[in-house]
Protein backbone atom coordinates (compact mmCIF):
# COMPACT_ATOMS: atom_id res chain seq x y z
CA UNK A 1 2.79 0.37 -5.23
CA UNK A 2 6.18 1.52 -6.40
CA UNK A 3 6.52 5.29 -6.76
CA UNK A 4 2.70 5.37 -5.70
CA UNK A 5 2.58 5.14 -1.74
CA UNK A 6 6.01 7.43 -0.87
CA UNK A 7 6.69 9.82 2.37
CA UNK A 8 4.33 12.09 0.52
CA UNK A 9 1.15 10.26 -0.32
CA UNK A 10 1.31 8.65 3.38
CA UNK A 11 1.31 11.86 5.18
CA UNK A 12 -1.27 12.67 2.85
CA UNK A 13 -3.72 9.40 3.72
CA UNK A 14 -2.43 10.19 7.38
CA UNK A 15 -4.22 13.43 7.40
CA UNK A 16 -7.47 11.20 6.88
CA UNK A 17 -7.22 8.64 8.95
CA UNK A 18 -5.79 7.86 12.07
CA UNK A 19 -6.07 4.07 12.45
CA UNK A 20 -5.41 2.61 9.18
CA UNK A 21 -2.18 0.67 8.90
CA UNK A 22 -0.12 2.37 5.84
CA UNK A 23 2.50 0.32 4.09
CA UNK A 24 5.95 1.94 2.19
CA UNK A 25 6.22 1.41 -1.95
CA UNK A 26 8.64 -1.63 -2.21
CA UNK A 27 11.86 -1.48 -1.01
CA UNK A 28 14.33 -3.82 -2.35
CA UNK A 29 16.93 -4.90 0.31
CA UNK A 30 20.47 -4.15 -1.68
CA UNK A 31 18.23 -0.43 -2.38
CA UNK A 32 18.78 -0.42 2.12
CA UNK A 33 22.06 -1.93 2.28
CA UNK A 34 23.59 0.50 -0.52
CA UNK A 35 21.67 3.53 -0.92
CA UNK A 36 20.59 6.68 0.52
CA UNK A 37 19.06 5.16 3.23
CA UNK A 38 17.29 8.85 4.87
CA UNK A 39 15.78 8.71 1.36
CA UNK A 40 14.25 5.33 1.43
CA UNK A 41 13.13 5.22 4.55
CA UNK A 42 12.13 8.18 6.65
CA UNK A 43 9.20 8.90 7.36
CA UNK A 44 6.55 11.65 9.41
CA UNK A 45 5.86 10.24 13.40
CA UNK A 46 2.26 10.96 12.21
CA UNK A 47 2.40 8.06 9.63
CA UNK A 48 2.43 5.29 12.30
CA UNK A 49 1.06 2.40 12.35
CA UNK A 50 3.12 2.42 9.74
CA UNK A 51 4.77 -0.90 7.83
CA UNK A 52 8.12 -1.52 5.94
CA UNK A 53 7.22 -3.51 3.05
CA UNK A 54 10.58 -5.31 1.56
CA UNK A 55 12.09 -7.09 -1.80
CA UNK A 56 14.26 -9.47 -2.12
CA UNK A 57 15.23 -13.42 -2.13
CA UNK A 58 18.36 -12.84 0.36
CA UNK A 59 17.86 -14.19 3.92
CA UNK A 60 20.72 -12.91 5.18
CA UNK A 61 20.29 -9.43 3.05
CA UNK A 62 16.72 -9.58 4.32
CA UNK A 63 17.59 -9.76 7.96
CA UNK A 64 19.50 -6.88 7.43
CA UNK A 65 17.31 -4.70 6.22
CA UNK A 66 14.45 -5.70 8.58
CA UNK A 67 17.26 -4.54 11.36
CA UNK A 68 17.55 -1.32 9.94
CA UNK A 69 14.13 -0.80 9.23
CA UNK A 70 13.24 -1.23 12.94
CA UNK A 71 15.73 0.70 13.88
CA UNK A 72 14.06 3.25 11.75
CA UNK A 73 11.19 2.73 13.62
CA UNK A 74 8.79 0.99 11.17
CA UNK A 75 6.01 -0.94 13.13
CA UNK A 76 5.84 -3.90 11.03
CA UNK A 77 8.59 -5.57 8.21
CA UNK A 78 6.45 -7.39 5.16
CA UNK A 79 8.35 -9.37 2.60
CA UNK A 80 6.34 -8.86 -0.61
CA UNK A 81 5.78 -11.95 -2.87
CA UNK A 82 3.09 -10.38 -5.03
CA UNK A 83 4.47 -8.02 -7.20
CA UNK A 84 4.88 -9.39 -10.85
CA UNK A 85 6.64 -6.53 -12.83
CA UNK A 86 9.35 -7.95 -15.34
CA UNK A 87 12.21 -5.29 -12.74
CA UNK A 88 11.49 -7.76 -9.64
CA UNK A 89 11.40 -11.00 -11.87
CA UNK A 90 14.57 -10.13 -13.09
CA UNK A 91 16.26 -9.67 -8.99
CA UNK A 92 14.49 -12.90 -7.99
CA UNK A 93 11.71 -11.21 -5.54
CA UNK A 94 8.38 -10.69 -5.87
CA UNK A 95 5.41 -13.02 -7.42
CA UNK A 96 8.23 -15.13 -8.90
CA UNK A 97 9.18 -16.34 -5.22
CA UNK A 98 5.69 -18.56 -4.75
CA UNK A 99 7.00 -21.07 -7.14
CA UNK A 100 10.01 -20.92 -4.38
CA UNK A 101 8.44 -21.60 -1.10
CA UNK A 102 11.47 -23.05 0.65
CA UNK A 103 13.45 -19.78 -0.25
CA UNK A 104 10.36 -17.57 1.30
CA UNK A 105 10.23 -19.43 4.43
CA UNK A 106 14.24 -19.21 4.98
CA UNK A 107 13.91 -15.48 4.63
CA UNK A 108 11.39 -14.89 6.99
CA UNK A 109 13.18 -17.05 9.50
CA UNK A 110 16.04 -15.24 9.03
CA UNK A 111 14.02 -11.39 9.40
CA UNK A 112 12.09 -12.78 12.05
CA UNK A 113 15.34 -13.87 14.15
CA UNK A 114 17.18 -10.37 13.38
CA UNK A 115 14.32 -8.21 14.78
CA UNK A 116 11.69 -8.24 17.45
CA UNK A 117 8.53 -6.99 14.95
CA UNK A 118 5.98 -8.89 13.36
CA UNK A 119 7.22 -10.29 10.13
CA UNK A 120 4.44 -10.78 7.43
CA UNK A 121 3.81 -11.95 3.64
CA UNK A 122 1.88 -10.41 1.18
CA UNK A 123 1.88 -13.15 -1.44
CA UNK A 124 -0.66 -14.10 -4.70
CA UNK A 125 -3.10 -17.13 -4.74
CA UNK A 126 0.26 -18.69 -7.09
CA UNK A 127 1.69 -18.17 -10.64
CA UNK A 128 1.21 -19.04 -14.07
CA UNK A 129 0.28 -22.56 -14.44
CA UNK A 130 0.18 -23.54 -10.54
CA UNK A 131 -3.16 -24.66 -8.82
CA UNK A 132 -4.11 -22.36 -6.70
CA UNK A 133 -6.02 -24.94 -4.64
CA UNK A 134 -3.09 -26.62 -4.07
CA UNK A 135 -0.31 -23.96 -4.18
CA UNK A 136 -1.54 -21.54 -1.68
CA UNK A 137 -2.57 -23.70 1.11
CA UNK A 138 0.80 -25.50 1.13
CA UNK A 139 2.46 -22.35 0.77
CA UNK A 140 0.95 -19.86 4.20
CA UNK A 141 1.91 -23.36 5.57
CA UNK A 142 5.43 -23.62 4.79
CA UNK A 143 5.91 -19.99 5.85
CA UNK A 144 3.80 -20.03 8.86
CA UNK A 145 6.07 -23.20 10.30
CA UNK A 146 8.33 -20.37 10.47
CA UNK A 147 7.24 -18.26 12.19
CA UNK A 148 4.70 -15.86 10.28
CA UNK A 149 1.09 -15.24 11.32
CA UNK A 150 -0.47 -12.73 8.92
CA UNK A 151 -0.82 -12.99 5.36
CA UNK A 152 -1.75 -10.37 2.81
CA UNK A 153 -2.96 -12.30 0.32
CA UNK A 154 -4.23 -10.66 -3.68
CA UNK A 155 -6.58 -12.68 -4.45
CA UNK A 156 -5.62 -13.72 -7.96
CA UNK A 157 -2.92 -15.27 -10.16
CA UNK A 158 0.12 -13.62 -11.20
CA UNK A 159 1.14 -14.23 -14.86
CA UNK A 160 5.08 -13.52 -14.94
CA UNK A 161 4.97 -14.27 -18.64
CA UNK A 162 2.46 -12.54 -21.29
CA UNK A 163 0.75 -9.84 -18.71
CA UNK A 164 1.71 -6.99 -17.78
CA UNK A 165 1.80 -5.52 -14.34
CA UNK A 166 -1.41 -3.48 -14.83
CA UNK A 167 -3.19 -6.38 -16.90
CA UNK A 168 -1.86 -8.95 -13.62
CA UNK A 169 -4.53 -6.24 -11.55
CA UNK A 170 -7.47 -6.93 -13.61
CA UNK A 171 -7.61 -9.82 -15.62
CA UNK A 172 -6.96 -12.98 -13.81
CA UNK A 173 -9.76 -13.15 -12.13
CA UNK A 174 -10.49 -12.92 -8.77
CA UNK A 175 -10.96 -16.20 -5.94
CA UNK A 176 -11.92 -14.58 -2.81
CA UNK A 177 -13.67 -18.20 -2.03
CA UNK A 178 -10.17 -19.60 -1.79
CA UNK A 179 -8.69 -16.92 0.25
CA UNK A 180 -11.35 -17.29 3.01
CA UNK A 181 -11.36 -20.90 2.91
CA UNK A 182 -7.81 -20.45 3.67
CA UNK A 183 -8.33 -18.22 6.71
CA UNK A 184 -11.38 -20.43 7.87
CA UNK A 185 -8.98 -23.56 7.91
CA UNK A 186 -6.39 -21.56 10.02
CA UNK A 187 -8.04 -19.81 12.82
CA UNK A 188 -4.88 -19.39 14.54
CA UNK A 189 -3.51 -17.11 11.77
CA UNK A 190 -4.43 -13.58 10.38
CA UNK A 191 -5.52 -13.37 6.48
CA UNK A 192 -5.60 -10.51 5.07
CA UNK A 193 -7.74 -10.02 1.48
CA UNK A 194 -6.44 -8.03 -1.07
CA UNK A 195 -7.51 -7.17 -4.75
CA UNK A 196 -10.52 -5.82 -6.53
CA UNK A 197 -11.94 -3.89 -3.50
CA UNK A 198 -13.76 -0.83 -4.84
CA UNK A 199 -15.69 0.80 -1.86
CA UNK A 200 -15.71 0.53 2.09
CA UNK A 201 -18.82 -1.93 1.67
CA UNK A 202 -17.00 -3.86 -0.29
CA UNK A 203 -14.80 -4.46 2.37
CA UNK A 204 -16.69 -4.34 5.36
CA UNK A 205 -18.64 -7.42 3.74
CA UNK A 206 -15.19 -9.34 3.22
CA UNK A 207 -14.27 -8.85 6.77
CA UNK A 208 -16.96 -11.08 8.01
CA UNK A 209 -15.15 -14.03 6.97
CA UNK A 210 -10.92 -12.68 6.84
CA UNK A 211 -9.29 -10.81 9.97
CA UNK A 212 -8.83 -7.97 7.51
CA UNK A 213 -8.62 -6.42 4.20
CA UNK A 214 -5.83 -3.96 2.34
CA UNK A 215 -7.16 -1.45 -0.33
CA UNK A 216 -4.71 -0.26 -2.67
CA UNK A 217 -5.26 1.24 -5.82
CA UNK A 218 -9.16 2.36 -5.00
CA UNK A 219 -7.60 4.10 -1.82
CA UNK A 220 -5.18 5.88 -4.04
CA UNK A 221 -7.60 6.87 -7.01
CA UNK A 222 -10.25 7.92 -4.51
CA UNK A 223 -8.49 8.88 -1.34
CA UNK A 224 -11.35 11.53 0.55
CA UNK A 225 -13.00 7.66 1.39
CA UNK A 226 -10.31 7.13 4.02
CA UNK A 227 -12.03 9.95 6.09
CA UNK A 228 -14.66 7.42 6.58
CA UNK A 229 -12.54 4.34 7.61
CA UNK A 230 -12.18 5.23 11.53
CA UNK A 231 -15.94 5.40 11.81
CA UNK A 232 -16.42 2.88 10.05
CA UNK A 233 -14.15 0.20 11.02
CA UNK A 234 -12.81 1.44 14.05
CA UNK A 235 -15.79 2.92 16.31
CA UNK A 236 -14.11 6.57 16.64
CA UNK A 237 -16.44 9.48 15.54
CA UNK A 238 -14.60 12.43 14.02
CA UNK A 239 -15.93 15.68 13.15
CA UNK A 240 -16.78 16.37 9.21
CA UNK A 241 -13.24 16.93 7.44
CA UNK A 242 -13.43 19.58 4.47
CA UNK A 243 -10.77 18.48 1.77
CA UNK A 244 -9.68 21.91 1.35
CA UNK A 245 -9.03 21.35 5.03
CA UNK A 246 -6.95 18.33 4.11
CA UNK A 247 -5.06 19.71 1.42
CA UNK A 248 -3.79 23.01 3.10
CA UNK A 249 -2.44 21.05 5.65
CA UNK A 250 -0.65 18.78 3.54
CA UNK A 251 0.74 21.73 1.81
CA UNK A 252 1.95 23.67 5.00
CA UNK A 253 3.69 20.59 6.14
CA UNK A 254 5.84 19.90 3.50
CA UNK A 255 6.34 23.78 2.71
CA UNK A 256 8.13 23.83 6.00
CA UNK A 257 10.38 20.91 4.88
CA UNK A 258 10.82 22.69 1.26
CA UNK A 259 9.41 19.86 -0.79
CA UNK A 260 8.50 21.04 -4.08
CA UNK A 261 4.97 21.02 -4.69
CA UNK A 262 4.58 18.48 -7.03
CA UNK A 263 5.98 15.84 -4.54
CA UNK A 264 3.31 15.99 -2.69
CA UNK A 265 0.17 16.44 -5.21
CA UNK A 266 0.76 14.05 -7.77
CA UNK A 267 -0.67 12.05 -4.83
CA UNK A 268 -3.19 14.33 -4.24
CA UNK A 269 -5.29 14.05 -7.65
CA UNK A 270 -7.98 11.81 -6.82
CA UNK A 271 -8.98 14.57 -3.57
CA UNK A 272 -11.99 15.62 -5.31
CA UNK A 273 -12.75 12.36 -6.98
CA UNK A 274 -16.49 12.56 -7.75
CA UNK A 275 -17.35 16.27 -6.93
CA UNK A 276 -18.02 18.78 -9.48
CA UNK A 277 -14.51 20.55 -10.27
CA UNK A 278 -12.73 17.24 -9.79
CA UNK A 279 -11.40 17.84 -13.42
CA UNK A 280 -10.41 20.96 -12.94
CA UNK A 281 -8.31 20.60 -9.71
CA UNK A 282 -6.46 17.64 -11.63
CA UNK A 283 -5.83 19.69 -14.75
CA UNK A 284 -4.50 22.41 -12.48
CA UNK A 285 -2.45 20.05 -10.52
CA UNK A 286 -1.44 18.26 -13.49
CA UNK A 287 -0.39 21.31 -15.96
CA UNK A 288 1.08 23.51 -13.27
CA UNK A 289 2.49 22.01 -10.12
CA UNK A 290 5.97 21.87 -11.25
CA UNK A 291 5.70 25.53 -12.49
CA UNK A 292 8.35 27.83 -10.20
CA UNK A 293 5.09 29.55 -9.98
CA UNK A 294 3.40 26.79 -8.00
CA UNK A 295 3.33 27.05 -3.93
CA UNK A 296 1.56 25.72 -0.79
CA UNK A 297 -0.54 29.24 -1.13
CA UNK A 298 -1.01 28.26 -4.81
CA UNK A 299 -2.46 24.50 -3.78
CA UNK A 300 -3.93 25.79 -1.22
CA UNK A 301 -6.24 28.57 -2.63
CA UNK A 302 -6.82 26.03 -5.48
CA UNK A 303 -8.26 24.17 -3.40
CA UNK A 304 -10.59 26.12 -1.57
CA UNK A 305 -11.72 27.30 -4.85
CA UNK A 306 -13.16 24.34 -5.96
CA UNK A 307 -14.82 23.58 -2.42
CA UNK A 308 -16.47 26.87 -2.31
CA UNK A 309 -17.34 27.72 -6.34
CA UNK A 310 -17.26 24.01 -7.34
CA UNK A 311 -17.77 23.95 -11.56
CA UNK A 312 -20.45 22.85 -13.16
CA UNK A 313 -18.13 20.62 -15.27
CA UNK A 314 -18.05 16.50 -15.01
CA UNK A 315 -16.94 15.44 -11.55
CA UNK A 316 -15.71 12.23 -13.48
């Protein structure tokens, strides 16, 4: 989720749910070590539970930045092992690290040595031509010798050669039989399904057999569902949330900090997802949010527009 789930979109989900564990875009390590580290890493008090999710192939670079990150005040440091994109390949982190399983589990000894939170994996079911059958199995074992107890597993393949990072989220298909057979085998540890989950049903259903499941893109393209997942998941009634509510809030927020409006609703295009006027809040949002023009006031009455005098255009 790289330039997808910033400071800005996770205040945003924040405002919709308060029990839902948010995770950073990828960070790569030498990105902590070297850069602007305020940049990277800070984040709203609001956002918490909130996890740090980390690149890179370095155990000692790792360790590192796990210290810093929990010094930042993350609640959680997660090495990611999933991400196939030809950028990571070429640093040696990311999907390209399952076919290294001795190199994974040094890391997370190392991060899990340097710092007192939980260290977890979000991994694939393998790459390329490995057997998944065989490949994952050995591999949550190798890593949980070390240490590790919760695994975000994406249930599919990743091809590092001949798909790209898009095509890697569709089609190799999905094995959600493997995944649970893993987490059956391993009471003791906490698996985590990922990939192709579309609606809340979808993944209330998975959770009878995994300890629990991550939504990604579906979250992101349809964001107003997260108003349902405390209810849903975590027993805590909440009064009806208007998402004119939701976005004038947003907007006040990061007026106060001076964020230019089209920081914040980029993220904010799928609000309306499937209400009439969806299309026209993303045109607006989409032709006019970096216009000098374009303010909290200007987001904000947009909006409310569209909740009160939806249009009788597609909601699509």
């Amino acid at each position: 989720m790289i330039d997808w789930t910033d400071r800005y979109c996770r205040y945003f989900h924040r405002q919709l749910t308060q029990h839902a564990r948010l995770y950073t875009e990828m960070v790569v390590d030498e990105a902590i070590l070297r850069g602007d580290r305020a940049r990277l890493l800070d984040f709203d008090t609001s956002e918490h539970p909130i996890a740090l999710q980390l690149g890179g192939s370095d155990p000692a670079k790792l360790a590192e930045a796990a210290v810093i990150g929990e010094e930042w005040g993350y609640d959680e440091i997660n090495l990611n092992v999933g991400c196939p994109s030809d950028r990571v390949q070429s640093g040696r982190f990311g999907a390209c690290l399952m076919q290294e399983p001795a190199v994974v589990a040094a890391c997370v000894k190392a991060m899990g040595e340097a710092v007192s939170l939980p260290v977890t994996v979000k991994c694939r079911i393998g790459v390329d031509d490995q057997i998944p059958e065989e490949v994952l199995p050995r591999f949550v074992d190798q890593i949980a010798d070390q240490g590790v107890t919760t695994f975000i597993i994406h249930a599919r393949k990743a091809w590092l050669q001949g798909l790209s990072p898009k095509e890697n989220r569709t089609i190799p298909p999905l094995d959600y039989d493997l995944v649970k057979r893993v987490a059956k085998n391993r009471p003791h540890l906490n698996i985590i399904l990922n990939g192709g989950l579309f609606s809340l049903d979808d993944a209330e259903e998975q959770l009878k057999e995994t300890a629990g499941v991550m939504l990604g893109r579906a979250l992101y393209e349809q964001p107003f569902l997260l108003s349902q997942v405390d209810e849903k998941f975590f027993g805590q009634r909440a009064a009806p949330i208007r998402r004119s509510e939701v976005a004038r809030h947003v907007a006040r927020h990061f007026e106060a900090l001076d964020i230019p409006v089209w920081r914040y609703a980029r993220h904010m295009l799928g609000l309306f997802h499937g209400c009439p006027g969806a299309r026209h809040w993303r045109r607006e949002i989409s032709q006019n949010a970096r216009s000098t023009l374009a303010s909290a006031a200007w987001l904000t009455d947009l909006a409310q527009s569209v909740d009160r005098n939806p249009s009788k255009e597609s909601s699509l």
